[in-house]
C-alpha atoms as a PDB file:
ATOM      1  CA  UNK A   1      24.625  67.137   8.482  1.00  0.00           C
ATOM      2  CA  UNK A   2      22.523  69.148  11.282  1.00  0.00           C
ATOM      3  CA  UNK A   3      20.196  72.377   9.683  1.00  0.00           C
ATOM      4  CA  UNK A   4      20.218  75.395  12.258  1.00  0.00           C
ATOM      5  CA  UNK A   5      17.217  77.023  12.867  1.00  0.00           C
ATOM      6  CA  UNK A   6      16.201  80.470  14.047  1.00  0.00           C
ATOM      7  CA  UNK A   7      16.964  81.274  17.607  1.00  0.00           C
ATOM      8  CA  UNK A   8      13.571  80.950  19.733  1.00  0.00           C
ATOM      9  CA  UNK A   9      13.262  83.398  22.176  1.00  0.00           C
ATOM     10  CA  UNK A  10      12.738  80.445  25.098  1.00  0.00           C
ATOM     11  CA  UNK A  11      16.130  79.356  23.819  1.00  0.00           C
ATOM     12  CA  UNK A  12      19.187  80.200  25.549  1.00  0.00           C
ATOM     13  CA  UNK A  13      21.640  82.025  23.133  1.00  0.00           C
ATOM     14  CA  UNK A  14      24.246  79.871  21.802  1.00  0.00           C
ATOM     15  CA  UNK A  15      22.051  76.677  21.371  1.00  0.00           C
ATOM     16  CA  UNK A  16      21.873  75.049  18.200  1.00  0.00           C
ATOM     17  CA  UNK A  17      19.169  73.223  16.980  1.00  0.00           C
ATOM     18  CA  UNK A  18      19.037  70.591  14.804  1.00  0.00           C
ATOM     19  CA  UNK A  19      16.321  68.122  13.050  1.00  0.00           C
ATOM     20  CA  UNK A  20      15.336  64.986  15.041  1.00  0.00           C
ATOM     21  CA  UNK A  21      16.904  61.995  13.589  1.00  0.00           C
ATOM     22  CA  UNK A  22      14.455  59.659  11.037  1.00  0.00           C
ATOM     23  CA  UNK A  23      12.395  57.144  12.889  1.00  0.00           C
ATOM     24  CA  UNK A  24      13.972  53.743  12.222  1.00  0.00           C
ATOM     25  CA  UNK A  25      12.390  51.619   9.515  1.00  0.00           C
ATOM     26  CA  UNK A  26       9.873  48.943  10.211  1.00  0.00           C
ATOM     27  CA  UNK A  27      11.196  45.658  10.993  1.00  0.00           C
ATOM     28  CA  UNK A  28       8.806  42.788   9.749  1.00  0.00           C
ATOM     29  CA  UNK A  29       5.945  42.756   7.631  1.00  0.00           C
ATOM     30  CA  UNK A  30       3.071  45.470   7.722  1.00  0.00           C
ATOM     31  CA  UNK A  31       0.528  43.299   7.585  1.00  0.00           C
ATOM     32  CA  UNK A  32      -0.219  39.389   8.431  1.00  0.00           C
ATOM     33  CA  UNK A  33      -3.139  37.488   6.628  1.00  0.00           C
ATOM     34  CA  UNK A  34      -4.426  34.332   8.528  1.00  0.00           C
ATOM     35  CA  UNK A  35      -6.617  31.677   7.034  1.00  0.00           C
ATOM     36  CA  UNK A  36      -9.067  29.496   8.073  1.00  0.00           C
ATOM     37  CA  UNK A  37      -8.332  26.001   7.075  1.00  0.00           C
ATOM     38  CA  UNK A  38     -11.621  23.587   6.664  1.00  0.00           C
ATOM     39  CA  UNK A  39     -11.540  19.983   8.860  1.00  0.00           C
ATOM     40  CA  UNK A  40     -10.577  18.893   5.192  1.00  0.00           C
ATOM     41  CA  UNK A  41      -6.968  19.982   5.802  1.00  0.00           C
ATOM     42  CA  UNK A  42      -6.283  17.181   7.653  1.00  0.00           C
ATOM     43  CA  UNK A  43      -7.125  14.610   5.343  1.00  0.00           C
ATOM     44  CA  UNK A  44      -3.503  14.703   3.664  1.00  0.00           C
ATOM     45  CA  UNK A  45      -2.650  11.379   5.638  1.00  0.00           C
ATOM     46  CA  UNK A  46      -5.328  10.075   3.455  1.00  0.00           C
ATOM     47  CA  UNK A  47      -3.909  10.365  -0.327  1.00  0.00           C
ATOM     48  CA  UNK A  48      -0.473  10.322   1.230  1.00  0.00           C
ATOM     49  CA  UNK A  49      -0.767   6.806   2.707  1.00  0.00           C
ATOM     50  CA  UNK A  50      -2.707   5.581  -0.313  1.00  0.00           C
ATOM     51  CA  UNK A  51      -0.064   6.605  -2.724  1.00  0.00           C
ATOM     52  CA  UNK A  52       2.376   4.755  -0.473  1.00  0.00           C
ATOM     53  CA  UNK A  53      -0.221   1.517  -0.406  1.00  0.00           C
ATOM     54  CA  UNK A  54      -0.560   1.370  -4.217  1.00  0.00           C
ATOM     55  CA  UNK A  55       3.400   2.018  -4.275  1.00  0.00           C
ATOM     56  CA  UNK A  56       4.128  -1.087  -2.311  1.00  0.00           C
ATOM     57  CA  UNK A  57       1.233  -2.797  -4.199  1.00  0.00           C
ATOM     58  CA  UNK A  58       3.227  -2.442  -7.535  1.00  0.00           C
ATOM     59  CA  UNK A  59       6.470  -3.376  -6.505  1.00  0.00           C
ATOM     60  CA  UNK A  60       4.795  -6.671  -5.078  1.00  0.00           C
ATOM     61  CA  UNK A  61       3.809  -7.514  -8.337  1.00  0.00           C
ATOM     62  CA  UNK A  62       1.614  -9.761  -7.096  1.00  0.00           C
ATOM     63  CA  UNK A  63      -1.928 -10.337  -9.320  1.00  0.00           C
ATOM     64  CA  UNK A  64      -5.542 -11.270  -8.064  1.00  0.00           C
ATOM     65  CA  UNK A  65      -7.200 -14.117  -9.972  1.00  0.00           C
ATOM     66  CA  UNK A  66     -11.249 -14.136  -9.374  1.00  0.00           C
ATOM     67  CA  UNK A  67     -12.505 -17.511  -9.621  1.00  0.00           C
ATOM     68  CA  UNK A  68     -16.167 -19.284 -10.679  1.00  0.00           C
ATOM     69  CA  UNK A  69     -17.620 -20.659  -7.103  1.00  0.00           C
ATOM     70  CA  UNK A  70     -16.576 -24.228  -7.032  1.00  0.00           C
ATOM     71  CA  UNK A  71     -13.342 -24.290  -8.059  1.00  0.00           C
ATOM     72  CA  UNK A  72     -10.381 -26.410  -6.969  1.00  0.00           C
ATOM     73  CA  UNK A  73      -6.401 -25.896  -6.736  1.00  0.00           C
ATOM     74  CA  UNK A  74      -4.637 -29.210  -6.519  1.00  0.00           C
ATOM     75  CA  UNK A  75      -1.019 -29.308  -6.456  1.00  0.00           C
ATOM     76  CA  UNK A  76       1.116 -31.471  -8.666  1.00  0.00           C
ATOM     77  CA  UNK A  77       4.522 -33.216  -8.268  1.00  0.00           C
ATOM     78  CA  UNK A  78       7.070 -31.238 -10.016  1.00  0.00           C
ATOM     79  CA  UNK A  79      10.834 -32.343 -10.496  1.00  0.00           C
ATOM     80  CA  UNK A  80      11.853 -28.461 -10.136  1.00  0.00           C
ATOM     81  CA  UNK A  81      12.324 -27.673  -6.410  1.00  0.00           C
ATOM     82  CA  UNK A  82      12.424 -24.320  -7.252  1.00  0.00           C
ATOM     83  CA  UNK A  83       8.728 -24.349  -9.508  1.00  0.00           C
ATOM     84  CA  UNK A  84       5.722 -25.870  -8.080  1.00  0.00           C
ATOM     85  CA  UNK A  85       3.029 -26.852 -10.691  1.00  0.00           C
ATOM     86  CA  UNK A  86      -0.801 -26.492 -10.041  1.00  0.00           C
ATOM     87  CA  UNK A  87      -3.947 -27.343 -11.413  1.00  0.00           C
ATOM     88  CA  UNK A  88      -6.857 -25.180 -11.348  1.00  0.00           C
ATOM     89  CA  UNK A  89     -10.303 -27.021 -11.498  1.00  0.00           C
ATOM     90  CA  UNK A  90     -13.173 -24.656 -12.111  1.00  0.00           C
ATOM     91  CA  UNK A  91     -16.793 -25.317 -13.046  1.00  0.00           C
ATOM     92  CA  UNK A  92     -18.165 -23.350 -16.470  1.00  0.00           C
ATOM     93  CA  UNK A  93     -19.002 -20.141 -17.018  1.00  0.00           C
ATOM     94  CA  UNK A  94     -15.582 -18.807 -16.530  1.00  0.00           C
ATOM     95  CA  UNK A  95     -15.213 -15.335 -15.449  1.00  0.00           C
ATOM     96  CA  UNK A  96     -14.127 -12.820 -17.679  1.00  0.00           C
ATOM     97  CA  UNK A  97     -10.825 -12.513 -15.826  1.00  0.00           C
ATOM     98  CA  UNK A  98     -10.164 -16.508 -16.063  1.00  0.00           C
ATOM     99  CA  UNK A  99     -11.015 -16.625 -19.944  1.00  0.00           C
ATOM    100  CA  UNK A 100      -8.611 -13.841 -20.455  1.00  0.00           C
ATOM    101  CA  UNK A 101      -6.163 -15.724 -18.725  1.00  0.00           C
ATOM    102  CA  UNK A 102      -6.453 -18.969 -20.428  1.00  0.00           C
ATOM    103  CA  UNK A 103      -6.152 -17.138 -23.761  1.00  0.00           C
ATOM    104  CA  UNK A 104      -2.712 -15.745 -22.938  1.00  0.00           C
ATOM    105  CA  UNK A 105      -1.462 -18.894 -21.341  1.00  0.00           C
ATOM    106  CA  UNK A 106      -1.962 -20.431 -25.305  1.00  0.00           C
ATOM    107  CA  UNK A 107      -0.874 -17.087 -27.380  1.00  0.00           C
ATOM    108  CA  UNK A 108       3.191 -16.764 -25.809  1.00  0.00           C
ATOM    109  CA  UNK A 109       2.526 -12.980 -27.473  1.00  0.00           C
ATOM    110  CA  UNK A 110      -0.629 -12.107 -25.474  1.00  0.00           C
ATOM    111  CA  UNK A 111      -0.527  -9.777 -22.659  1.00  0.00           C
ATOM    112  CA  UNK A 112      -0.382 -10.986 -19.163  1.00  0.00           C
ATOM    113  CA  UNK A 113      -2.921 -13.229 -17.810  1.00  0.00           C
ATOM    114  CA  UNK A 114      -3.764 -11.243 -14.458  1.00  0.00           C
ATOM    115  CA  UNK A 115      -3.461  -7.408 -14.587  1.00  0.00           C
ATOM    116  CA  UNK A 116      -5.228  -6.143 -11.304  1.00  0.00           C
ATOM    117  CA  UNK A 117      -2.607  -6.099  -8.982  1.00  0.00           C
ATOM    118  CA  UNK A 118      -3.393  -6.520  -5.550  1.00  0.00           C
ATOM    119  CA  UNK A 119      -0.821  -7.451  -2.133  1.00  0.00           C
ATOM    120  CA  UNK A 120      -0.728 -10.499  -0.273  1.00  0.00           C
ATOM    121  CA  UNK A 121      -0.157  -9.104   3.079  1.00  0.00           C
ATOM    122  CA  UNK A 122      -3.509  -9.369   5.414  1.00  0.00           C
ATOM    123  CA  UNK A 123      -2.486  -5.594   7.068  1.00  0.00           C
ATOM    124  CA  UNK A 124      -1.998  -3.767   3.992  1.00  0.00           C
ATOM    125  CA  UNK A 125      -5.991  -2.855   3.355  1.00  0.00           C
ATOM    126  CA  UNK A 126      -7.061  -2.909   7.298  1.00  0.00           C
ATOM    127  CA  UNK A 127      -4.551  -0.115   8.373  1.00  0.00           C
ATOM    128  CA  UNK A 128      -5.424   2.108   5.397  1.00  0.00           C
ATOM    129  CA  UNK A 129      -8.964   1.629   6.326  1.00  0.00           C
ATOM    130  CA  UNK A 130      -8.286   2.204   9.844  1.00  0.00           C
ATOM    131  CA  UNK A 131      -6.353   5.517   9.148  1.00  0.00           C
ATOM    132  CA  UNK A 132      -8.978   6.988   6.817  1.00  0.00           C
ATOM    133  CA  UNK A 133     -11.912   6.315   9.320  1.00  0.00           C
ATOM    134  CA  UNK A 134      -9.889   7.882  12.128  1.00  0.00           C
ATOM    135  CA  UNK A 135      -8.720  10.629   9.999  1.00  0.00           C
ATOM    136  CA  UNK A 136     -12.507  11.276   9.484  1.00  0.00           C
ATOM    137  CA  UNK A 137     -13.402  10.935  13.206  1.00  0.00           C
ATOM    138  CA  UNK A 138     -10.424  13.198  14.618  1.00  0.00           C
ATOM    139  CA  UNK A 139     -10.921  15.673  12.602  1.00  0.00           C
ATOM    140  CA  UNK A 140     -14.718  16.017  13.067  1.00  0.00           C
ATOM    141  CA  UNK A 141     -14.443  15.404  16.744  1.00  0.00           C
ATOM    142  CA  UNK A 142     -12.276  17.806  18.832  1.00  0.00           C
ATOM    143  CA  UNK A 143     -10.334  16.148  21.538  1.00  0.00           C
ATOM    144  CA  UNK A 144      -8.152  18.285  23.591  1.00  0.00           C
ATOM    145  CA  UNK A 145      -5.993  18.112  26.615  1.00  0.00           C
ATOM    146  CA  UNK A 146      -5.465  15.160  28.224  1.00  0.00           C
ATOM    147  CA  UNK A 147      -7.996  13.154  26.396  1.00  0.00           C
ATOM    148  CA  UNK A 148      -6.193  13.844  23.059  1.00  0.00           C
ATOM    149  CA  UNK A 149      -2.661  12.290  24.614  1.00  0.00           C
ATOM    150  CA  UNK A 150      -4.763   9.083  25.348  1.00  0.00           C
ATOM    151  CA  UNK A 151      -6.253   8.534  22.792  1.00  0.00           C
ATOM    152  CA  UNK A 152      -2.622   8.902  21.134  1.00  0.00           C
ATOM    153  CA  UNK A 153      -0.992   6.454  23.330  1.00  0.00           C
ATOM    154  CA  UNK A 154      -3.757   4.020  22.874  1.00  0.00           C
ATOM    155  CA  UNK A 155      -3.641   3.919  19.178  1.00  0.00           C
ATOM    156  CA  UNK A 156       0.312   3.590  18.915  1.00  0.00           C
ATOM    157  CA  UNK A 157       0.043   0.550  21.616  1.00  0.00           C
ATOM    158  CA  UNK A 158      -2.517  -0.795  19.768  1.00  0.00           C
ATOM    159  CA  UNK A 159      -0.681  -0.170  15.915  1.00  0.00           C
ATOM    160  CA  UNK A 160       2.238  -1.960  17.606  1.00  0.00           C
ATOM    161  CA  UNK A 161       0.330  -5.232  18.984  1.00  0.00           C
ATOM    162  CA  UNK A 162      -1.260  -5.641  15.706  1.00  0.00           C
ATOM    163  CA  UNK A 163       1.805  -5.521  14.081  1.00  0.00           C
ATOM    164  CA  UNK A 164       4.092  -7.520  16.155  1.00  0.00           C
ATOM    165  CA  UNK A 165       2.054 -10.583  16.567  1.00  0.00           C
ATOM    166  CA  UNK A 166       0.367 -10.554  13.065  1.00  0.00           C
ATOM    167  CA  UNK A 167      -3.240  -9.887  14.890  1.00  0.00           C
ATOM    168  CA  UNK A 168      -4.975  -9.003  11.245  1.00  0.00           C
ATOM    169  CA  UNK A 169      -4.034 -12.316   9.990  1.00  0.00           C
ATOM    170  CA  UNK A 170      -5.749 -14.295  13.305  1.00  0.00           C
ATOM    171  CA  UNK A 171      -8.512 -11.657  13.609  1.00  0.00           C
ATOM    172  CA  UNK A 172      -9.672 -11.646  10.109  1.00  0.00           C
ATOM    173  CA  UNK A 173      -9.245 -15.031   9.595  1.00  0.00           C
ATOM    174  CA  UNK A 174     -11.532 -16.237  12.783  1.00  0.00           C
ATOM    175  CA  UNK A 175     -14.350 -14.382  11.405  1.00  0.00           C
ATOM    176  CA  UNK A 176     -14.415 -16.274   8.264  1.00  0.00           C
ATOM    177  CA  UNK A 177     -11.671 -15.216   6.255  1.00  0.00           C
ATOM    178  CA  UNK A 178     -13.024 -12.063   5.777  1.00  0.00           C
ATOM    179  CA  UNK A 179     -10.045 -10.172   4.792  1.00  0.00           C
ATOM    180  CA  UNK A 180     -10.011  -7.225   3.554  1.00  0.00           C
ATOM    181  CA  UNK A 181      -8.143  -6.271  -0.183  1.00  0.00           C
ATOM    182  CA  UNK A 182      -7.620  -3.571  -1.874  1.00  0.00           C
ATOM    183  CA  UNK A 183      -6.383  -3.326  -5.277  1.00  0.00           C
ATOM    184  CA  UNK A 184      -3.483  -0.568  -6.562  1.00  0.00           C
ATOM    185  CA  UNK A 185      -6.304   0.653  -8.805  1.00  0.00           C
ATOM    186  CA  UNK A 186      -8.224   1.384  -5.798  1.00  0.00           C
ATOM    187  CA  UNK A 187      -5.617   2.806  -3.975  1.00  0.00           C
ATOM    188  CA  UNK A 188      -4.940   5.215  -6.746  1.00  0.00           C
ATOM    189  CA  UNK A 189      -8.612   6.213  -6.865  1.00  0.00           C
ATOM    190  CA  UNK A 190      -9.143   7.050  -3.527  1.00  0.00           C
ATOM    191  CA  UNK A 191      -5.873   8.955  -3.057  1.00  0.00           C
ATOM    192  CA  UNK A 192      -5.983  11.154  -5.779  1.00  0.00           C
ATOM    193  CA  UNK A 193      -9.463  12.271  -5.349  1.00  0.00           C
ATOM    194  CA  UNK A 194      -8.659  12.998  -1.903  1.00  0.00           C
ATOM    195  CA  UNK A 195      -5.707  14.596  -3.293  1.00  0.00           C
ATOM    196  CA  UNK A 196      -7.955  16.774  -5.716  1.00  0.00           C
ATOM    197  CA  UNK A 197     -10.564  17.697  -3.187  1.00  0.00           C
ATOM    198  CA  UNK A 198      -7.784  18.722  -0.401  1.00  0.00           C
ATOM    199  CA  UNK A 199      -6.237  20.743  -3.193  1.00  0.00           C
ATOM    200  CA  UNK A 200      -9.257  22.569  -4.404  1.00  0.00           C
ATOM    201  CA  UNK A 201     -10.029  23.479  -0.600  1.00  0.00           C
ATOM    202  CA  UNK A 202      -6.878  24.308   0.689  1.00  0.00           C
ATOM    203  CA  UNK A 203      -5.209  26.650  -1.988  1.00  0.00           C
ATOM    204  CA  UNK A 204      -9.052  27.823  -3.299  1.00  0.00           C
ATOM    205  CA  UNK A 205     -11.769  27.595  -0.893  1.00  0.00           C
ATOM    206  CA  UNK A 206      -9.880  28.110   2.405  1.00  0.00           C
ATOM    207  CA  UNK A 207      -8.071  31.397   0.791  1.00  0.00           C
ATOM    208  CA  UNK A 208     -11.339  32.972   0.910  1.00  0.00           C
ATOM    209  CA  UNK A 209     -11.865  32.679   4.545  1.00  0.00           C
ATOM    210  CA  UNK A 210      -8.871  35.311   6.093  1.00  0.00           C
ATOM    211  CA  UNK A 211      -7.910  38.037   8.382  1.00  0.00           C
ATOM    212  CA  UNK A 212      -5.925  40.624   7.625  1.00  0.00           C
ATOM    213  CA  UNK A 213      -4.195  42.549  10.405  1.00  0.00           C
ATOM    214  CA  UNK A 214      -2.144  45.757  10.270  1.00  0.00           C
ATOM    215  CA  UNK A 215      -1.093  48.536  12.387  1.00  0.00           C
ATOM    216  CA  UNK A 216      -4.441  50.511  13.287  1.00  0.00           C
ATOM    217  CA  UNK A 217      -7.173  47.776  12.261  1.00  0.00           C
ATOM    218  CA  UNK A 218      -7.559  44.643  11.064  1.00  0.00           C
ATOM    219  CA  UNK A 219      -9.930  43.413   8.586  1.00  0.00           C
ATOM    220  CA  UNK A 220     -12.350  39.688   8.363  1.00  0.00           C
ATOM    221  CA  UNK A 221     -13.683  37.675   5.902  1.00  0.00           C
ATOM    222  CA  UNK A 222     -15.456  34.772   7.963  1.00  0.00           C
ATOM    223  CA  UNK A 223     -16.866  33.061   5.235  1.00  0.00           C
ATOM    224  CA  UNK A 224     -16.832  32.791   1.136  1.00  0.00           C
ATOM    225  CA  UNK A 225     -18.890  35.341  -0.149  1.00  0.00           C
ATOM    226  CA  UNK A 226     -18.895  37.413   2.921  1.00  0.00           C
ATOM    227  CA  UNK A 227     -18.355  41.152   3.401  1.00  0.00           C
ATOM    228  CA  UNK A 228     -15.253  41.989   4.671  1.00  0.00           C
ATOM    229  CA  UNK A 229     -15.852  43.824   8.108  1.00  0.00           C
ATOM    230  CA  UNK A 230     -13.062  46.539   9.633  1.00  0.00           C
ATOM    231  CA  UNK A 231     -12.498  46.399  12.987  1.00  0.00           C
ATOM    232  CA  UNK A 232      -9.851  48.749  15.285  1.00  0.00           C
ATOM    233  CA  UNK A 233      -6.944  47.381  17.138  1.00  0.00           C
ATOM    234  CA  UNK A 234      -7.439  49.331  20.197  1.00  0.00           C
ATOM    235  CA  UNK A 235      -8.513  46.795  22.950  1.00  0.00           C
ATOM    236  CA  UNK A 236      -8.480  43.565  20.706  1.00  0.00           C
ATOM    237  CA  UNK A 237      -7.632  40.566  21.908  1.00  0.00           C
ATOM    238  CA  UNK A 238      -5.900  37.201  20.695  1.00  0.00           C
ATOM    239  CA  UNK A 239      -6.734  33.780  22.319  1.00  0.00           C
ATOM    240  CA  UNK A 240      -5.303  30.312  21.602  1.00  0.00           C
ATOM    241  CA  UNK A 241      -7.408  27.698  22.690  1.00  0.00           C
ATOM    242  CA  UNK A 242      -5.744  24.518  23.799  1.00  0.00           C
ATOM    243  CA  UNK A 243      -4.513  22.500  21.352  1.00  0.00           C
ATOM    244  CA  UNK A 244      -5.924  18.845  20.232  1.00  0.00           C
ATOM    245  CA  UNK A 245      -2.346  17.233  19.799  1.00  0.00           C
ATOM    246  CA  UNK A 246      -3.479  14.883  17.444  1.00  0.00           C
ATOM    247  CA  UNK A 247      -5.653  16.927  14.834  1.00  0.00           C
ATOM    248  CA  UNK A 248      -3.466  20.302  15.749  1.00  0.00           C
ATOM    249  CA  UNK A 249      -0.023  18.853  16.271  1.00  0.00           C
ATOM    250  CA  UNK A 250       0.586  15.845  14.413  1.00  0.00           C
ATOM    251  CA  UNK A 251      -2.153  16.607  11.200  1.00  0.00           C
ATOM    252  CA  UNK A 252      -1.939  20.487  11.156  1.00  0.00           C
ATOM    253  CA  UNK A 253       1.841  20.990  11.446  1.00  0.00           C
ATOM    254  CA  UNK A 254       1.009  23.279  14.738  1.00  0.00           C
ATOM    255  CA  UNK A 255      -2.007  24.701  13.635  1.00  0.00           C
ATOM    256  CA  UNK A 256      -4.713  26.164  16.390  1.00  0.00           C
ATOM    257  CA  UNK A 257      -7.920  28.018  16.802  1.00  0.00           C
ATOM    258  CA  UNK A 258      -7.698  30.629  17.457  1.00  0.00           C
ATOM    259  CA  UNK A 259     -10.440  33.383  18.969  1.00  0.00           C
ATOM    260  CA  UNK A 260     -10.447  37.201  18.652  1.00  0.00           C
ATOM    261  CA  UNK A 261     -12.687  39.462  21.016  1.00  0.00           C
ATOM    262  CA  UNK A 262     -13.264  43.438  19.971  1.00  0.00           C
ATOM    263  CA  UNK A 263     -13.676  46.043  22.383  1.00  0.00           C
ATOM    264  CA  UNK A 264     -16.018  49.010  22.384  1.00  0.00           C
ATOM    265  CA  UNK A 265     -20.017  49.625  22.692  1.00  0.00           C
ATOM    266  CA  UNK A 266     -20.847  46.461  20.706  1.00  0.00           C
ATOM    267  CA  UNK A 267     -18.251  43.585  21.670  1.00  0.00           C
ATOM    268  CA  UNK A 268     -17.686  40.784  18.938  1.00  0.00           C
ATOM    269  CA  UNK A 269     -16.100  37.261  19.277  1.00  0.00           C
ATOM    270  CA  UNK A 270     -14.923  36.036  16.447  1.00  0.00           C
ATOM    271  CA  UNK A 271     -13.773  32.428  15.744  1.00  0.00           C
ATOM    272  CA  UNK A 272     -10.959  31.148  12.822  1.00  0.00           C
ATOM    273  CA  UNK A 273      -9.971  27.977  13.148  1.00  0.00           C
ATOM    274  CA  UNK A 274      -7.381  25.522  11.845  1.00  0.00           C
ATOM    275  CA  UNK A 275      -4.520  28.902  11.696  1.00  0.00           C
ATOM    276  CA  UNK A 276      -1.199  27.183  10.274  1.00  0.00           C
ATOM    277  CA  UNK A 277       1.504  27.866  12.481  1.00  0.00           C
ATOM    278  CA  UNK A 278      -0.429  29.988  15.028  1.00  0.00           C
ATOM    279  CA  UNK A 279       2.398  30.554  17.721  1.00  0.00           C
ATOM    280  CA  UNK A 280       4.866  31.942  15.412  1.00  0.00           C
ATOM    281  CA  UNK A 281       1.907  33.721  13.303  1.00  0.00           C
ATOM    282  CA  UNK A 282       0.496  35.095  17.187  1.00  0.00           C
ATOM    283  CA  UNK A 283       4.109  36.432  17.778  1.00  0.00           C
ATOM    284  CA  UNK A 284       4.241  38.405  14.571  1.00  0.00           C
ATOM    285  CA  UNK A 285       0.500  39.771  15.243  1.00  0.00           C
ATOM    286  CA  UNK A 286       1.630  40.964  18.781  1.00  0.00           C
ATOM    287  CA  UNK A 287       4.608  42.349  16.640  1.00  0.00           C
ATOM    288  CA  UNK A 288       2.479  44.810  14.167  1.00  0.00           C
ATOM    289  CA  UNK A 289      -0.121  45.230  17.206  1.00  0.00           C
ATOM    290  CA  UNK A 290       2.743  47.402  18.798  1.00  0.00           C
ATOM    291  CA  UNK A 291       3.846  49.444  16.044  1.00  0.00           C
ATOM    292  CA  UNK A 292       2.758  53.154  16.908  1.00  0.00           C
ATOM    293  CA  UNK A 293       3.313  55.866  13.719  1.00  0.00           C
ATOM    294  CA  UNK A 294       6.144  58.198  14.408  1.00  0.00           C
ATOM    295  CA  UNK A 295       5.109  62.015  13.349  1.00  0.00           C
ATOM    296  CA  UNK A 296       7.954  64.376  13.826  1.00  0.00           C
ATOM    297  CA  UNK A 297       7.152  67.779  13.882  1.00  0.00           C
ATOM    298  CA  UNK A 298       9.370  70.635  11.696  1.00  0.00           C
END
């Protein structure tokens, strides 16, 4: 329902006029917060792969035996094609690990002879080693462009050579044998204090680092303990820098850095990066950036 109002003498008699019509409601949140992430983001390949390496470790079942220096394995004949028999020749002291063993091979009721359980495939340890020291390298070195898809390419040839023709197995073993085992135990230890550490950072540390935009201003926290600084909207700027595919892409689920520049008599540039999602986050800052306030006059 219109309201008249009194006629105005610049009015022509006859008119009727009524209140303008509400402003339409906001569409889309009224403010955005961004975060920071630390390199330490990234590492989730770390305690995710190592939770997958102990995982394959256990269903192996497969046990590690450490043996005096010295010692022999001489197979027997055996009338059971299906069971091959063995004896063990090892010079006194016996390790710890052997003794135990020997003790539940007499008591039928003692627990098992070998508990640390470790895999018999050669590629097992090297890849995990492999992906945490690259992890650590990507992360901590930026690589962008074209340099980033190479380095890509180069590691998925070379991931696919090594596992096709069983290069871990020749490699290793022409340097002396020196293969390279890790137990589930020390899969489990690695991951899950990865798993603590990216935790802690990402959900307490990182939350502390944020900006905060909304119509009119926006407000920064660049680091933990930091004063949070105000800063108006009018001239700011948003810039993307190029992505590292690799570290930005494939680690940081589309994450970016991402650089804002102030306007006025003193002109700031401020750097956050590692934003989560920053193209669909940039389209919803551009969003809020312009809303204008409606003010209807009685």
């Amino acid at each position: 329902m219109s309201t008249a109002h009194p006629p105005n003498p610049t009015t022509p008699p006859g008119t009727t006029l009524t209140n303008p019509p509400p402003a339409p409601p906001a569409h889309g949140p009224r403010e955005i917060k961004l975060v920071s992430h630390s390199p330490i983001f990234y590492w989730w390949p770390i305690w995710l792969l190592g939770y997958v390496m102990a995982l394959i470790t256990w269903a192996e079942g497969n046990r590690l035996a450490i043996l005096p220096a010295q010692s022999e394995v001489r197979e027997l004949a055996s009338d059971d094609k299906d069971k091959a028999k063995f004896e063990l020749v090892v010079q006194k002291p016996l390790t710890k690990s052997l003794a135990h063993a020997v003790a539940a091979t007499a008591d039928p009721t003692h627990p098992p002879a070998f508990k640390t359980r470790v895999s018999e495939k050669a590629w097992i340890a090297p890849v995990y080693c492999v992906v945490l020291l690259l992890t650590i390298l990507i992360t901590n070195v930026p690589l962008r462009g074209l340099w980033s898809f190479l380095v890509i390419l180069m590691l998925i040839v070379l991931a696919l050579i090594f596992t096709v023709f069983d290069v871990w197995e020749h490699l290793l073993g022409a340097i002396g044998n020196l293969h390279i085992y890790i137990n589930m135990a020390g899969y489990l230890f690695i991951a899950t204090t990865v798993l603590i550490l990216w935790a802690v950072s990402v959900f307490v540390f990182d939350q502390r680092t944020y900006m905060i935009i909304s119509p009119g201003q926006i407000r920064v926290c660049e680091h933990i303990g930091a004063s949070i600084r105000n800063f108006d909207t009018t001239g700011l700027s948003f810039e993307k820098q190029r992505d590292d595919l690799f570290r930005h892409w494939i680690l940081g689920f589309f994450s970016g850095d991402l650089v804002v520049r102030t306007s006025g008599a003193e002109k700031e540039e401020i750097r956050f990066p590692n934003v989560l999602w920053i193209g669909w986050r940039l389209e919803q800052v551009q969003e809020i950036l312009r809303e204008r306030a409606t003010v209807v006059n009685p």
